[in-house]
Protein backbone atom coordinates (compact mmCIF):
# COMPACT_ATOMS: atom_id res chain seq x y z
CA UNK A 1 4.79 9.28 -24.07
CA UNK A 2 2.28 7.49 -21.82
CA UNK A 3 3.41 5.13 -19.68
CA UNK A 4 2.60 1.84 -19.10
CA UNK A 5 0.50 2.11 -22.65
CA UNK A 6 2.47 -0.90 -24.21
CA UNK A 7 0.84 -3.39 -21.95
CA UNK A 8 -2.38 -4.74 -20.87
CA UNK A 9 -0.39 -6.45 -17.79
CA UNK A 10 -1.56 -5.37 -14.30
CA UNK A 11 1.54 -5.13 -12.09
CA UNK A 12 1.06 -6.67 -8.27
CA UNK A 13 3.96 -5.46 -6.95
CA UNK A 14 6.51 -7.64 -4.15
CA UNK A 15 9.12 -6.66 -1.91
CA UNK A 16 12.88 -6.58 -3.35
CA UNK A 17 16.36 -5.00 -2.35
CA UNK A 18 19.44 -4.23 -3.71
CA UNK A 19 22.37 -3.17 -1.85
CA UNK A 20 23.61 -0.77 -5.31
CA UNK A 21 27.34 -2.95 -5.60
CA UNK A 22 26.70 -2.61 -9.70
CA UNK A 23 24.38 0.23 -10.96
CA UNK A 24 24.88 3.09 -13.20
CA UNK A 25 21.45 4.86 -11.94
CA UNK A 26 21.38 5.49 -8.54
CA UNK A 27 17.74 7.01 -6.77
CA UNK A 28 17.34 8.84 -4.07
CA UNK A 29 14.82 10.34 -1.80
CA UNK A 30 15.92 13.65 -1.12
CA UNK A 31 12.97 15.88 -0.50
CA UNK A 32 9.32 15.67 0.42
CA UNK A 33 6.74 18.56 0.15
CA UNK A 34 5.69 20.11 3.11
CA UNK A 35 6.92 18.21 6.10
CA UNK A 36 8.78 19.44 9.20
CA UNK A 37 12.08 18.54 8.63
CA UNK A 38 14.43 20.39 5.90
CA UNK A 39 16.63 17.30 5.24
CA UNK A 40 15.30 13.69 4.22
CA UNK A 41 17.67 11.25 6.13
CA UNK A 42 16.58 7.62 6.78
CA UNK A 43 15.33 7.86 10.10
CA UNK A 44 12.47 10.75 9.00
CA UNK A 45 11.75 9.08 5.89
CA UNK A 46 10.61 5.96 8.28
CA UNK A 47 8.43 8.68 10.06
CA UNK A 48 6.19 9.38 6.52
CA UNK A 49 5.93 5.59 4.92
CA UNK A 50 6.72 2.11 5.79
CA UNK A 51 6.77 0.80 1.65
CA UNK A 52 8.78 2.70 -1.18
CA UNK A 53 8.08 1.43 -4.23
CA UNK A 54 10.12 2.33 -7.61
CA UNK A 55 9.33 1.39 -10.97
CA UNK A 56 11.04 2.54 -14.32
CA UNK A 57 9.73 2.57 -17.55
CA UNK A 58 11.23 2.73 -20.62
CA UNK A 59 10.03 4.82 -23.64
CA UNK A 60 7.37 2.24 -25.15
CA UNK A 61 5.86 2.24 -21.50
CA UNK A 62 7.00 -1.17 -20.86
CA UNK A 63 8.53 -1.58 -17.22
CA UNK A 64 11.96 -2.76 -17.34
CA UNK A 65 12.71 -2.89 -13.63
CA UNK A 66 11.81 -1.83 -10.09
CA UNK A 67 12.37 -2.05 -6.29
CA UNK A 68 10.23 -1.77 -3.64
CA UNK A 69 11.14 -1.21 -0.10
CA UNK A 70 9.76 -2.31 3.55
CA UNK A 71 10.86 0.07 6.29
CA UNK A 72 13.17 -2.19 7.83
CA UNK A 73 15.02 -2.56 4.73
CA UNK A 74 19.22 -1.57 4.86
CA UNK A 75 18.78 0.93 1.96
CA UNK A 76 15.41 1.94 2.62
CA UNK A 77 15.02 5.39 0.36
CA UNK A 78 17.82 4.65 -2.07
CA UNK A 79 17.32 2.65 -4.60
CA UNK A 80 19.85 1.77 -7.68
CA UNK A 81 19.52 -0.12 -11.19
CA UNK A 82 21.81 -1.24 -13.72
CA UNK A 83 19.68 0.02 -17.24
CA UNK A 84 21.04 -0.46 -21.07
CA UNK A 85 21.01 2.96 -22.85
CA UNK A 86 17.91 4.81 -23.09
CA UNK A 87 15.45 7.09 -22.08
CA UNK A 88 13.64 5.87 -19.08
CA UNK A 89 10.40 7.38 -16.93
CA UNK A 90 10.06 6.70 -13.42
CA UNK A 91 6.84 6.06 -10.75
CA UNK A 92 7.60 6.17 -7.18
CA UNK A 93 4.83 5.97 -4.02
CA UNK A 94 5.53 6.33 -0.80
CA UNK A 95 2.81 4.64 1.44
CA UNK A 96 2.41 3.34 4.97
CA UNK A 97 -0.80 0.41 3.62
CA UNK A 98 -0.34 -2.96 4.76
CA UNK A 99 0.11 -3.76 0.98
CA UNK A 100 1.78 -2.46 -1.96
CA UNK A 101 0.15 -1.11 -4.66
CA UNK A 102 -0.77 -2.13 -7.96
CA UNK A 103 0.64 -0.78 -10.79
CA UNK A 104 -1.67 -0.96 -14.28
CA UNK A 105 -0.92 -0.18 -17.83
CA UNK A 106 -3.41 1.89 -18.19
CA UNK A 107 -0.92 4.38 -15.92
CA UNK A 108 -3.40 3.54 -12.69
CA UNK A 109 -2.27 2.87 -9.86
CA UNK A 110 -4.67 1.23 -6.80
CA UNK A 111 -4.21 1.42 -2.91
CA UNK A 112 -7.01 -0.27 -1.37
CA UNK A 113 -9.48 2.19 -0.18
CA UNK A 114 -9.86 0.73 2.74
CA UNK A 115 -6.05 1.24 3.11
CA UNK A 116 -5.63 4.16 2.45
CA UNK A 117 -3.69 6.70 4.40
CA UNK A 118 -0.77 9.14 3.68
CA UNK A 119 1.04 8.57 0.50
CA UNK A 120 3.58 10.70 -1.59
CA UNK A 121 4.68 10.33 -5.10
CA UNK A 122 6.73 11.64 -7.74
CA UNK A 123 7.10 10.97 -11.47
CA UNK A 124 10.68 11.88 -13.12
CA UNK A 125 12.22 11.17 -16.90
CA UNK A 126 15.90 10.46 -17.13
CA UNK A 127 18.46 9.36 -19.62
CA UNK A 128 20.99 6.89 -19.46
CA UNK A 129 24.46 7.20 -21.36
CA UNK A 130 28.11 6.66 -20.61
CA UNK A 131 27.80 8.69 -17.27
CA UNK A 132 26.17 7.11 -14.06
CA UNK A 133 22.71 8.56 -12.99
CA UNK A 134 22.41 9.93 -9.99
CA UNK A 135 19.11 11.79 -9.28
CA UNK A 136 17.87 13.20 -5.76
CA UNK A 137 14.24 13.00 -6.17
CA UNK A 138 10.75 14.83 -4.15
CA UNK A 139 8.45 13.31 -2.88
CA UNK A 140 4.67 15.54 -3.28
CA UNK A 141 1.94 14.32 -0.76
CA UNK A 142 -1.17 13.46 -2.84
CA UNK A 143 -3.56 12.40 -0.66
CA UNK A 144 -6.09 14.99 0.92
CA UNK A 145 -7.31 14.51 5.07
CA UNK A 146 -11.35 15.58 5.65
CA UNK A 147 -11.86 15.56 9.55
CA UNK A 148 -15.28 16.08 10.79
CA UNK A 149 -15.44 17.62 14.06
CA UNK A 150 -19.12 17.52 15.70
CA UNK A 151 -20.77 20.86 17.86
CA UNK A 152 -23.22 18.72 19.27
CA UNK A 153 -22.11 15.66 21.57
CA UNK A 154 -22.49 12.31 19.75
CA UNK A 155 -25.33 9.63 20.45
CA UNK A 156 -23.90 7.94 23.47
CA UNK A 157 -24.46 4.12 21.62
CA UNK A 158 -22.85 5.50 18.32
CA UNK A 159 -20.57 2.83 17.26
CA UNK A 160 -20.46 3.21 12.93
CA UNK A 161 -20.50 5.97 10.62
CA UNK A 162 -20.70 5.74 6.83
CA UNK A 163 -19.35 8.78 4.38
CA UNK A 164 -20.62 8.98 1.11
CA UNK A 165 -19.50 10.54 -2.09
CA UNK A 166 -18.58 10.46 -6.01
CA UNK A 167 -15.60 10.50 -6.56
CA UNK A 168 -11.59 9.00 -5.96
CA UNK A 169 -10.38 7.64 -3.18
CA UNK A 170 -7.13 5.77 -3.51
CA UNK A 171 -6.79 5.25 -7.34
CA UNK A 172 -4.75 7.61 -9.01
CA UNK A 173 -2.83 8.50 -12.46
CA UNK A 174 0.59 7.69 -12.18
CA UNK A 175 2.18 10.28 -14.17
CA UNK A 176 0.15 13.08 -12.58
CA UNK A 177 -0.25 11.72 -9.17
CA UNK A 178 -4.06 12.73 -9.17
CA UNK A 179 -6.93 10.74 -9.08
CA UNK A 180 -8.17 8.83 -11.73
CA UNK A 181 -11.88 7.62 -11.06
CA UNK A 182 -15.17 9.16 -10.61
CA UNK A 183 -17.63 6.87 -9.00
CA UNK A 184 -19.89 6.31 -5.62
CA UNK A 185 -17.39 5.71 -2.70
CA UNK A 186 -18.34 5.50 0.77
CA UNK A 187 -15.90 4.85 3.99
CA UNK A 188 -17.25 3.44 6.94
CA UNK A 189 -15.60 3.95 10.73
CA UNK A 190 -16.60 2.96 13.78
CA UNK A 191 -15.67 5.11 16.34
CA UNK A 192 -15.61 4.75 20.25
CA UNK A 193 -17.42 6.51 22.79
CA UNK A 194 -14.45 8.78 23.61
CA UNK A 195 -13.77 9.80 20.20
CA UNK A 196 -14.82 14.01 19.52
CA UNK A 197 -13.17 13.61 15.61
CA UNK A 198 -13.70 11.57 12.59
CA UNK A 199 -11.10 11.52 9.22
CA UNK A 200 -10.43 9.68 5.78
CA UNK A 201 -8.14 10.15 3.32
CA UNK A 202 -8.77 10.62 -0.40
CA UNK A 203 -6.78 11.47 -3.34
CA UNK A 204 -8.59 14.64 -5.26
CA UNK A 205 -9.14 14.84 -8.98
CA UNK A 206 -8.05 18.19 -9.61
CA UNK A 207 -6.55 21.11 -8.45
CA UNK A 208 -9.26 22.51 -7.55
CA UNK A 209 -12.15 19.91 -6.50
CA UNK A 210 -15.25 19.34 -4.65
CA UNK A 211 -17.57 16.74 -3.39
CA UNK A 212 -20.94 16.62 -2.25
CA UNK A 213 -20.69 14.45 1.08
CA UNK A 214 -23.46 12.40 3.08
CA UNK A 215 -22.72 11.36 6.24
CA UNK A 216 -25.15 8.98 7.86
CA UNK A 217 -24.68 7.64 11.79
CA UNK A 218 -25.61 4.23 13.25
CA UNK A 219 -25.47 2.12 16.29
CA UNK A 220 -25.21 -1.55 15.32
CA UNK A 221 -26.06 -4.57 18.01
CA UNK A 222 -23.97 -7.42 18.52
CA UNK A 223 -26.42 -9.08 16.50
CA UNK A 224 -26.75 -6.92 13.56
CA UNK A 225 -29.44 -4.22 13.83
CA UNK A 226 -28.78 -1.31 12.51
CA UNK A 227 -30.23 1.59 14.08
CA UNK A 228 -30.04 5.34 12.31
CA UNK A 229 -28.76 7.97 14.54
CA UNK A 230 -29.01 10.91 12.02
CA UNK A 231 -26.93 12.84 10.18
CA UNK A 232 -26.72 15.56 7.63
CA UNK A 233 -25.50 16.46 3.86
CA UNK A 234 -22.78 18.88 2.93
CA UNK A 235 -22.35 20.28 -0.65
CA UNK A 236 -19.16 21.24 -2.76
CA UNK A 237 -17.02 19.94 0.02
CA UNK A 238 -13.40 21.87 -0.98
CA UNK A 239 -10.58 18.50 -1.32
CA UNK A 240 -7.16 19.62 -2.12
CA UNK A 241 -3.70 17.17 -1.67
CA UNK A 242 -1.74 18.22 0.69
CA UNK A 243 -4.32 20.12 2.34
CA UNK A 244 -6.38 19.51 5.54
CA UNK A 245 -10.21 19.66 4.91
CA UNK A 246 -11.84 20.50 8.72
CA UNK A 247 -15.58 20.38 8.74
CA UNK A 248 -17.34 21.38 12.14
CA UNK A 249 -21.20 21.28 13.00
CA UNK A 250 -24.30 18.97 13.87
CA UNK A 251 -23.36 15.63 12.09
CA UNK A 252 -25.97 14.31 13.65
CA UNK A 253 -29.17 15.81 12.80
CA UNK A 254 -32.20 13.58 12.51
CA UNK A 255 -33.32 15.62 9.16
CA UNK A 256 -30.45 14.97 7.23
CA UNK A 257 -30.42 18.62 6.51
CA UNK A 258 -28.11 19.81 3.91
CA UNK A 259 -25.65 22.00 5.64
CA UNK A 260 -24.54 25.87 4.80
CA UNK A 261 -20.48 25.93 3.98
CA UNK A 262 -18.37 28.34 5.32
CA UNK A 263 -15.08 28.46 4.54
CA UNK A 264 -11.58 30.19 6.02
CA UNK A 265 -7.97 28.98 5.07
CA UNK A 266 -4.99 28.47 7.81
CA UNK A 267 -1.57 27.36 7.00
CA UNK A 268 -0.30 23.87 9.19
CA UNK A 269 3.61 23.27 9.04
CA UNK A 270 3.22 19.53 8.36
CA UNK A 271 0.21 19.62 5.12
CA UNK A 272 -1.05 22.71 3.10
CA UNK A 273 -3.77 25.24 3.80
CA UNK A 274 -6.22 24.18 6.38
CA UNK A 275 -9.51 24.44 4.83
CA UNK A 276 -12.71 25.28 7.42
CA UNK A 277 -16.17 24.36 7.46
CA UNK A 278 -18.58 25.59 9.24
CA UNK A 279 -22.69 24.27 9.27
């Protein structure tokens, strides 16, 4: 069954609530992957995501319901339904972006790159019958972190730096929670003066993924002109979700020199393995 396939509709999602007085499925949040806290209650759930969003599908991928939740909302993390009989499949993301998702068809769903930050998801299948549904559900993180750490100190006027790559960023499969495009992306920051540490999300394409990464520095005037401050290439860049890509060396090299990887794996108690860089 592929979800979403009955429909050529592209789903912009809105905020709803439902305080559960008449439902005979009942969803809740009762896990995440790899965070610091054994139990899910409401008050550490608010510490991963501000937006929950649920969606159900039923077995000709047509959505027959959902809810999505702002953190402030009574039943934030629970959500409840009243469905006919049926076999139904369900998409939930957990996000803190300052909008909700979209939700295609075509089983994509979009967070605005731009937006992008840490998000979880989970896809389940359930049937309902005489007896209420009640399903605790886990919540996977699918997004991977690259920080860039630099050996040398920065260009004092740095104020922009652009990342470039092919690959995802914040569009992913639904149903398998990884991502679903392969095309030039680039992510701009502009750092301050005091800042030693640069990061972006992304949500990989595999398992086991890589991407070949420019990174390109500027200082921009109040007027516009750009000036290049360097920078360098790095090949097969290791991305996993749930993992913590760390890359350390000269980011700022006026050769743009492609950069020798190194790689050693450490275990954090909040994401996955660590992954090192050295060049």
């Amino acid at each position: 069954m592929l979800v979403g396939a009955a429909s050529c509709e592209k789903m912009v999602v809105t905020e709803s609530d439902d305080d559960g007085s008449e439902a005979n499925v009942v969803l809740r949040i009762g896990s995440v992957e790899q965070v610091p806290f054994p139990v899910v209650t409401r008050a550490t759930l608010q510490e991963l995501c501000s937006h929950l969003c649920f969606h159900i599908y039923n077995e000709n991928g047509k959505r027959v319901d959902y809810v999505n939740q702002k953190v402030d909302d009574a039943h934030f993390g629970t959500a409840s339904f009243m469905l006919d009989k049926g076999h139904y499949y369900l998409v939930v993301v957990a996000h803190s972006a300052s909008n909700n998702p979209s939700f295609n068809a075509d089983e994509v769903v979009r967070i605005s790159g731009s937006d992008l930050g840490d998000t979880f998801w989970c896809c389940e299948e359930f049937e309902v019958d005489e007896e209420d549904v009640n399903l605790n559900l886990e919540l996977k993180r699918i997004v991977a972190l690259l920080q860039f750490i630099p050996t040398v100190t920065p260009p004092e006027n740095l104020n922009k730096i652009i990342f470039s790559y092919k690959g995802s960023k914040g569009t992913f499969d639904g149903l398998s929670g990884y991502g679903s495009t392969d095309v030039d992306q680039s992510v701009s920051i502009e750092p301050s003066a005091e800042e030693r540490q640069y990061e972006f999300y992304m949500i990989p394409r595999s398992e086991s993924y890589e991407i070949d990464l420019t990174i390109k520095a500027y200082y921009v005037e109040e007027n516009g002109r750009i000036h290049s401050l360097g920078g360098c290439v790095i090949d097969k860049v290791p991305v996993k979700r749930n993992s913590i890509t760390i890359c350390r060396g000269n980011l700022f090299d006026e050769n743009y020199r492609s950069a020798s990887v190194y790689i050693t794996v450490s275990i954090n108690d909040s994401w996955g393995e660590n992954l090192q860089i050295n060049f």
